[in-house]
Protein backbone atom coordinates (compact mmCIF):
# COMPACT_ATOMS: atom_id res chain seq x y z
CA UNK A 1 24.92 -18.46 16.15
CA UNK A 2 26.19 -19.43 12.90
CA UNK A 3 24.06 -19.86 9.60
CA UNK A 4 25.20 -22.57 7.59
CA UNK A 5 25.09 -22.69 3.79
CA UNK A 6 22.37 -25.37 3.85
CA UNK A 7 20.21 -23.18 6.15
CA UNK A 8 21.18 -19.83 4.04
CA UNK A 9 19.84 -21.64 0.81
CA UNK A 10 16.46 -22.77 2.40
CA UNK A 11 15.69 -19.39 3.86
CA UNK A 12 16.63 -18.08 -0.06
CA UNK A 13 14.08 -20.96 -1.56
CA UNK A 14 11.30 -19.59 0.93
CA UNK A 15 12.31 -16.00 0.08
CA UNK A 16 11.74 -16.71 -3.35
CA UNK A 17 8.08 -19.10 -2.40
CA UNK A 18 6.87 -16.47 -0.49
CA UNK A 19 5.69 -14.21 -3.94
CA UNK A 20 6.13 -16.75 -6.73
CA UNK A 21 3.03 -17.00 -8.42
CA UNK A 22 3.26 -20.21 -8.23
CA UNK A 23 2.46 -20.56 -4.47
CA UNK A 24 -0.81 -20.01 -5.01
CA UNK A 25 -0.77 -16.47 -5.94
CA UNK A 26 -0.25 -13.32 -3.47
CA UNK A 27 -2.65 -15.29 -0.86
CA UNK A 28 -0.56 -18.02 -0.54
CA UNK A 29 2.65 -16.09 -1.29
CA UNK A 30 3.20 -12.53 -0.53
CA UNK A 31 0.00 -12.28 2.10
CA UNK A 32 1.10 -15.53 3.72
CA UNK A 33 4.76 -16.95 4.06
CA UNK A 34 5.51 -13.62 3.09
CA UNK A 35 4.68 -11.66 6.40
CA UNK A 36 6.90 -11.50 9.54
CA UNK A 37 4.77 -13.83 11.72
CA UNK A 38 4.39 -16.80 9.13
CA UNK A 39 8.55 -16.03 8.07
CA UNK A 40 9.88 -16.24 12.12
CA UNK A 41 8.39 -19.05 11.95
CA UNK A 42 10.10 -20.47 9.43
CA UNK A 43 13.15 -19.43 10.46
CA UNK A 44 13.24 -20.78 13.66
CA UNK A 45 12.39 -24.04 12.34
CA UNK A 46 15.56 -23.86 10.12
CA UNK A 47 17.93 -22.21 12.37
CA UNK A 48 16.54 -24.50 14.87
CA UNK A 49 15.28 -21.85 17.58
CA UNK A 50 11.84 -21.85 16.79
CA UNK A 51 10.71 -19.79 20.04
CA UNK A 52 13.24 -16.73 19.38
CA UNK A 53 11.94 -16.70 15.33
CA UNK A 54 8.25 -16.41 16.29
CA UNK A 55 8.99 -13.28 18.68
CA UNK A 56 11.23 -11.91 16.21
CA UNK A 57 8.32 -12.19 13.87
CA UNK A 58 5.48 -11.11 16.36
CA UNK A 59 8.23 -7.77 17.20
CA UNK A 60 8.18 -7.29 13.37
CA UNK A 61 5.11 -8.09 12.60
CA UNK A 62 3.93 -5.49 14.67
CA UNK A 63 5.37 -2.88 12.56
CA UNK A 64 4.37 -3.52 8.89
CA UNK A 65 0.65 -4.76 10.27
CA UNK A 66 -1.14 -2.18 8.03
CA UNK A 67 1.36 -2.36 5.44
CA UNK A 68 -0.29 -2.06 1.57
CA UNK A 69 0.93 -1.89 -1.22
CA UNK A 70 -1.53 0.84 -3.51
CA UNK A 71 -0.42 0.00 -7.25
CA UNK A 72 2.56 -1.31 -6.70
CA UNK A 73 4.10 1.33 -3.98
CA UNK A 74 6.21 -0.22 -1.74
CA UNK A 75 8.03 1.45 1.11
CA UNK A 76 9.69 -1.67 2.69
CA UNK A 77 9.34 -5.55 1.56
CA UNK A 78 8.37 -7.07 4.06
CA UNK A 79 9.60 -10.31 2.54
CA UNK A 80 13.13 -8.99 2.99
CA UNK A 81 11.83 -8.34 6.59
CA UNK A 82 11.10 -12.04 6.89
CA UNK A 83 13.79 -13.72 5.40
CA UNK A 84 16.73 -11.62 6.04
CA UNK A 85 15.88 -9.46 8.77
CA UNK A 86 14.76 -12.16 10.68
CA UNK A 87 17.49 -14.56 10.79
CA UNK A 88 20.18 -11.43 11.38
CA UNK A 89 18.26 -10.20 14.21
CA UNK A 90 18.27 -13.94 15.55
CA UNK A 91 22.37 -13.89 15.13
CA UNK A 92 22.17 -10.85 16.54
CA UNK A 93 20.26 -11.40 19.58
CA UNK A 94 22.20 -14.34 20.29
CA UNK A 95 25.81 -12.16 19.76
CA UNK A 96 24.88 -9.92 22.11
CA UNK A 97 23.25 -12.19 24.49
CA UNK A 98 19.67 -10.39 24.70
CA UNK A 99 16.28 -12.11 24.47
CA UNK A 100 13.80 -12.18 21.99
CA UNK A 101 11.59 -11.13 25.28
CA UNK A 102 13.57 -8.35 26.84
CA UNK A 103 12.69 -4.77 25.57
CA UNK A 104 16.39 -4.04 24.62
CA UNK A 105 15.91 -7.67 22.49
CA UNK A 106 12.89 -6.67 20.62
CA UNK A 107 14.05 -2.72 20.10
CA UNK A 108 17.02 -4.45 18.30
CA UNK A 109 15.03 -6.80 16.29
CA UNK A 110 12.85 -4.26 15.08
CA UNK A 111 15.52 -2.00 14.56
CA UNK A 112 17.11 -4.89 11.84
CA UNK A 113 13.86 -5.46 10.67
CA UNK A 114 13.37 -1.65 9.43
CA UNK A 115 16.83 -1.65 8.11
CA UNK A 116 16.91 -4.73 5.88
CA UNK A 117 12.84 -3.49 4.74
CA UNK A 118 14.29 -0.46 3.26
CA UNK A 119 17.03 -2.20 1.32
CA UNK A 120 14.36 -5.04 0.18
CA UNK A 121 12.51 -2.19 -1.80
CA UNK A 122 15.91 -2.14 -3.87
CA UNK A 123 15.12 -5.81 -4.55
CA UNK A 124 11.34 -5.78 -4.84
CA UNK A 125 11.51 -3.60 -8.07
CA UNK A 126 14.84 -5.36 -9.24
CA UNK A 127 12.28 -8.40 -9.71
CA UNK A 128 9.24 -6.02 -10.82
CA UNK A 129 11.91 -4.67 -13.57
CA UNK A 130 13.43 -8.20 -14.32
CA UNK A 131 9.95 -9.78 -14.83
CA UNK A 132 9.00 -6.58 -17.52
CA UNK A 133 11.49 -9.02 -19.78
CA UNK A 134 8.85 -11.73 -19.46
CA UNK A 135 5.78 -9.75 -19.85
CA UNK A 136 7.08 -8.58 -22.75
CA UNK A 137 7.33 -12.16 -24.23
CA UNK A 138 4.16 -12.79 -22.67
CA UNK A 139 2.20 -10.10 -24.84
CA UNK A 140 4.54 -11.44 -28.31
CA UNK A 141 2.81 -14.85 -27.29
CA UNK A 142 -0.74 -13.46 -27.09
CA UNK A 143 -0.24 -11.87 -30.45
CA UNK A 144 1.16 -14.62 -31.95
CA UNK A 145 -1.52 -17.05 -30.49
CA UNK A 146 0.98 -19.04 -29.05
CA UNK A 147 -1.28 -19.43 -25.32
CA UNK A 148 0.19 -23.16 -24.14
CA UNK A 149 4.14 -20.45 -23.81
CA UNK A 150 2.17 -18.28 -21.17
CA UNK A 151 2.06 -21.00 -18.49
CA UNK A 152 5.79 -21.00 -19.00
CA UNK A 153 5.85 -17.21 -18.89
CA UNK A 154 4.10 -17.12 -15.88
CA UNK A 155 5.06 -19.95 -14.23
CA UNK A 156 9.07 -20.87 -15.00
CA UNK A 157 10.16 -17.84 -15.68
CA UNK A 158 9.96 -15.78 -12.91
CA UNK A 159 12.18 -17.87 -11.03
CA UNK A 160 14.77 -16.55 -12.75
CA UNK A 161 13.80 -13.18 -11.60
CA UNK A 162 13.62 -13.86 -8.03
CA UNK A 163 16.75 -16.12 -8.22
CA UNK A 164 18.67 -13.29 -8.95
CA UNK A 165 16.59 -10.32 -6.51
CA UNK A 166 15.62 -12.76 -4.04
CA UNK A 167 17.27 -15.98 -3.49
CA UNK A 168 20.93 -14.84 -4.15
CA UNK A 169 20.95 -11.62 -2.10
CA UNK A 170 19.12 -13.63 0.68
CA UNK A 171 21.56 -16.68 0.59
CA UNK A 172 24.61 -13.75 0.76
CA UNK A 173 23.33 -11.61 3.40
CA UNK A 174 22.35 -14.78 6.02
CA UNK A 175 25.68 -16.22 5.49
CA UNK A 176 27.69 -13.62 5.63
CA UNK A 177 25.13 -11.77 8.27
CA UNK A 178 26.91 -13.68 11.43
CA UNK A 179 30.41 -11.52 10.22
CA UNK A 180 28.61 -8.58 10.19
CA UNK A 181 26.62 -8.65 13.00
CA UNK A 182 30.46 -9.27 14.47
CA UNK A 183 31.73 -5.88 13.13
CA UNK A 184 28.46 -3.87 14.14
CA UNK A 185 29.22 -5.96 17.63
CA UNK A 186 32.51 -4.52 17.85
CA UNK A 187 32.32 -0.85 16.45
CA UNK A 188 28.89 -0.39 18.83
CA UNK A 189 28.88 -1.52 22.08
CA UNK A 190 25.59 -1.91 24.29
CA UNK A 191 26.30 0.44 26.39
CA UNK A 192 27.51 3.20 23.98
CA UNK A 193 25.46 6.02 22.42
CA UNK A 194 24.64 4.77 19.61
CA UNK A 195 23.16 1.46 20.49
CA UNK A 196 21.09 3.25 23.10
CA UNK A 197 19.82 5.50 19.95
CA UNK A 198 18.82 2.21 18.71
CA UNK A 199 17.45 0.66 20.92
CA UNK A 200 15.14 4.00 21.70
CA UNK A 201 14.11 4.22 17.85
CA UNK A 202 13.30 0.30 17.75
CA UNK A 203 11.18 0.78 20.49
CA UNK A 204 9.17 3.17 18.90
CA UNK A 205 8.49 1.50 15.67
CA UNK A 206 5.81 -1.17 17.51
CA UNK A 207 4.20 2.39 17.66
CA UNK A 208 4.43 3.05 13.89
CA UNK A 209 2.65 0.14 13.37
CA UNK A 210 -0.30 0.42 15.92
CA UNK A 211 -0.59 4.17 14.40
CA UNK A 212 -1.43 2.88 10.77
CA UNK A 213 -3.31 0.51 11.74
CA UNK A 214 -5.84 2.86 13.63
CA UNK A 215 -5.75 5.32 10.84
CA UNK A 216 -7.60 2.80 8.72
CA UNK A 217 -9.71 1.05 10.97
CA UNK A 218 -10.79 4.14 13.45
CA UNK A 219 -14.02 6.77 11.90
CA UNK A 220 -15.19 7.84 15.08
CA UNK A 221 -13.91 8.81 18.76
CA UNK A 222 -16.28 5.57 19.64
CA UNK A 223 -14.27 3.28 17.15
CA UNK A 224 -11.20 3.79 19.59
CA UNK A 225 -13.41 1.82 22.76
CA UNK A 226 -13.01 -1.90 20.91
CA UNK A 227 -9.67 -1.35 20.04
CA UNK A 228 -8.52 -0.85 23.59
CA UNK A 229 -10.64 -3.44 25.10
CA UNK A 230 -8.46 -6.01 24.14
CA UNK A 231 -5.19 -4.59 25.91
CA UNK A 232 -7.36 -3.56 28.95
CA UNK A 233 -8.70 -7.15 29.33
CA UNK A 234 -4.93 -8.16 29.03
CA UNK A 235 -4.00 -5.27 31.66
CA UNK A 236 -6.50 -5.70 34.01
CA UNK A 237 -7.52 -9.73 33.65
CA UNK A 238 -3.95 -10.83 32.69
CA UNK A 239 -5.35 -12.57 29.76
CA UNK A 240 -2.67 -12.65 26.44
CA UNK A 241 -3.96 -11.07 23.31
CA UNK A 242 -4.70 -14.25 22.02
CA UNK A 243 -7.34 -15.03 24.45
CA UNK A 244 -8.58 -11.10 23.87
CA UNK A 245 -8.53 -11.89 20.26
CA UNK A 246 -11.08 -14.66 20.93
CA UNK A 247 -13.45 -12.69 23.00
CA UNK A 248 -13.13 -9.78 20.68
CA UNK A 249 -14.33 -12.71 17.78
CA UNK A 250 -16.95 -13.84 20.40
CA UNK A 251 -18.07 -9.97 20.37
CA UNK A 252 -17.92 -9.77 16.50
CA UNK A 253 -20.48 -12.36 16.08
CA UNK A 254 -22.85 -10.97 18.54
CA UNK A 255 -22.74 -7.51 16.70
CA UNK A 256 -22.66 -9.32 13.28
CA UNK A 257 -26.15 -11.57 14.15
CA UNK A 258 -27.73 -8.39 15.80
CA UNK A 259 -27.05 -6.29 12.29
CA UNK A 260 -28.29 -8.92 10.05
CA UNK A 261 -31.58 -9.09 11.99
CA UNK A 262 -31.88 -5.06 11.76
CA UNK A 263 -31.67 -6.02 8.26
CA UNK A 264 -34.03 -8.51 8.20
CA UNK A 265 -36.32 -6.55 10.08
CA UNK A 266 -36.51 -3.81 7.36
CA UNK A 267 -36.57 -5.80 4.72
CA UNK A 268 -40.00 -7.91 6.08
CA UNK A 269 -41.13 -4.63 6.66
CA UNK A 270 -40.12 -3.10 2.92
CA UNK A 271 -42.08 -6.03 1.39
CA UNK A 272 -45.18 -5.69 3.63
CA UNK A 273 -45.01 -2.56 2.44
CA UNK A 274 -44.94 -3.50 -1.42
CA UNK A 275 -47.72 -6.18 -0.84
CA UNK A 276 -50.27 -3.24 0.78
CA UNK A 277 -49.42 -1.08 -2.09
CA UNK A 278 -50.36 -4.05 -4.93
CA UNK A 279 -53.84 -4.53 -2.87
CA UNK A 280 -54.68 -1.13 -2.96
């Protein structure tokens, strides 16, 4: 597989899209186009394998699923992930003839997908140092009253910011990614040691992922039974997680409408209460 120029420069534009403010804000942006799923997506539209891009993206995805960013730490940008990561590990699947649904296929795309997140950190505060330019004229404006310059501040000039962080780097790295992937082809052969190590590290990552994502959501030992109901229905019914996803919602609205009539409850009772303590 071969990434054109044309197709380079679109991934770049959505690169840049996916945390302009512009886009509607980190919503639209960062929490949206910006995450693995939404960006394999994307990417298989434009590199015309839209099947491959979305299991790239679910395989990455999978990782950076708890990912947050606490006052501006980031350990990998995941919009690097999306729109570099991605369409390398696509090239790359397709160089070494693997599927996006083989277990040697996903360790590799999730292996690319951790590699390229690491560098995109270099990039993500490249931009956040870029844009300190514009907040600086942003704060002259205030002072000077001059209000109708912010929307140009905030809107225009960032561009300029993620043109040079974002859209070039991206527009390099998928063009000249097919080359590379060549070399790595060459120098590291499936069946030698170090693509084994690889393939073995990529398949732990999924793991990373999961890992996070229970530190935050489990309390309790009981908190753990929900969040393996879901892969046992899968296990034992053969339903995908999408299907467990909507019974788990089904489940969610039962516990919901039984919590807010607890609350109800206590609160008729509460003002009962109230009313027996005015008549006395």
């Amino acid at each position: 597989m071969q990434i054109s120029w044309l197709q380079a420069i679109l991934i770049g534009i959505f690169a840049c899209l996916s945390s302009m403010p512009g886009m509607g804000g980190s919503s639209i942006g960062n929490y949206t186009l910006g995450r693995p799923l939404i960006g394999g997506f994307v990417c298989g539209i434009i590199l015309g394998d839209m099947t491959t891009g979305i299991l790239v993206g679910c395989a990455m995805q999978v990782i950076y699923i708890a990912l947050v960013t606490p006052g501006g730490t980031v350990s990998a940008d995941v919009r690097a992930v999306s729109y570099i990561g991605i369409p390398l590990a696509m090239v790359a699947l397709k160089s070494y003839g693997l599927t996006a649904t083989s277990t040697e296929g996903a360790a590799l795309a999730t292996s690319f997908g951790a590699m390229v997140g690491t560098l995109g950190t270099v990039l993500f505060y490249g931009t956040a140092t870029i844009n300190l330019v514009w907040q600086h004229m942003g704060w002259k404006a205030v002072e000077n009253r001059q209000y109708k310059k912010l929307y140009m501040i905030d809107m225009g000039l960032p561009w300029i910011s993620h043109f040079i962080c974002s859209f070039i780097p991206t527009v390099i790295m998928c063009k000249m990614g097919a080359d590379v992937v060549e070399i790595i082809k060459t120098a590291l052969p499936m069946d030698g040691i170090a693509m084994k190590t690889l393939f073995t590290v990529g398949s732990l990552l999924p793991c990373v992922g999961i890992a996070i994502l229970l530190k935050q959501i489990v309390r309790n030992a009981a908190d753990f039974i929900p969040f393996f109901f879901g892969f046992a229905l899968a296990a034992s019914i053969g339903i995908n997680l999408v299907s467990a996803t909507v019974v788990a919602a089904m489940f969610a609205i039962i516990n919901y409408k039984i919590k807010m009539l607890s609350v109800s409850k206590v609160a008729v009772a509460g003002g009962d209460f109230d009313d027996d303590e005015e008549d006395i």
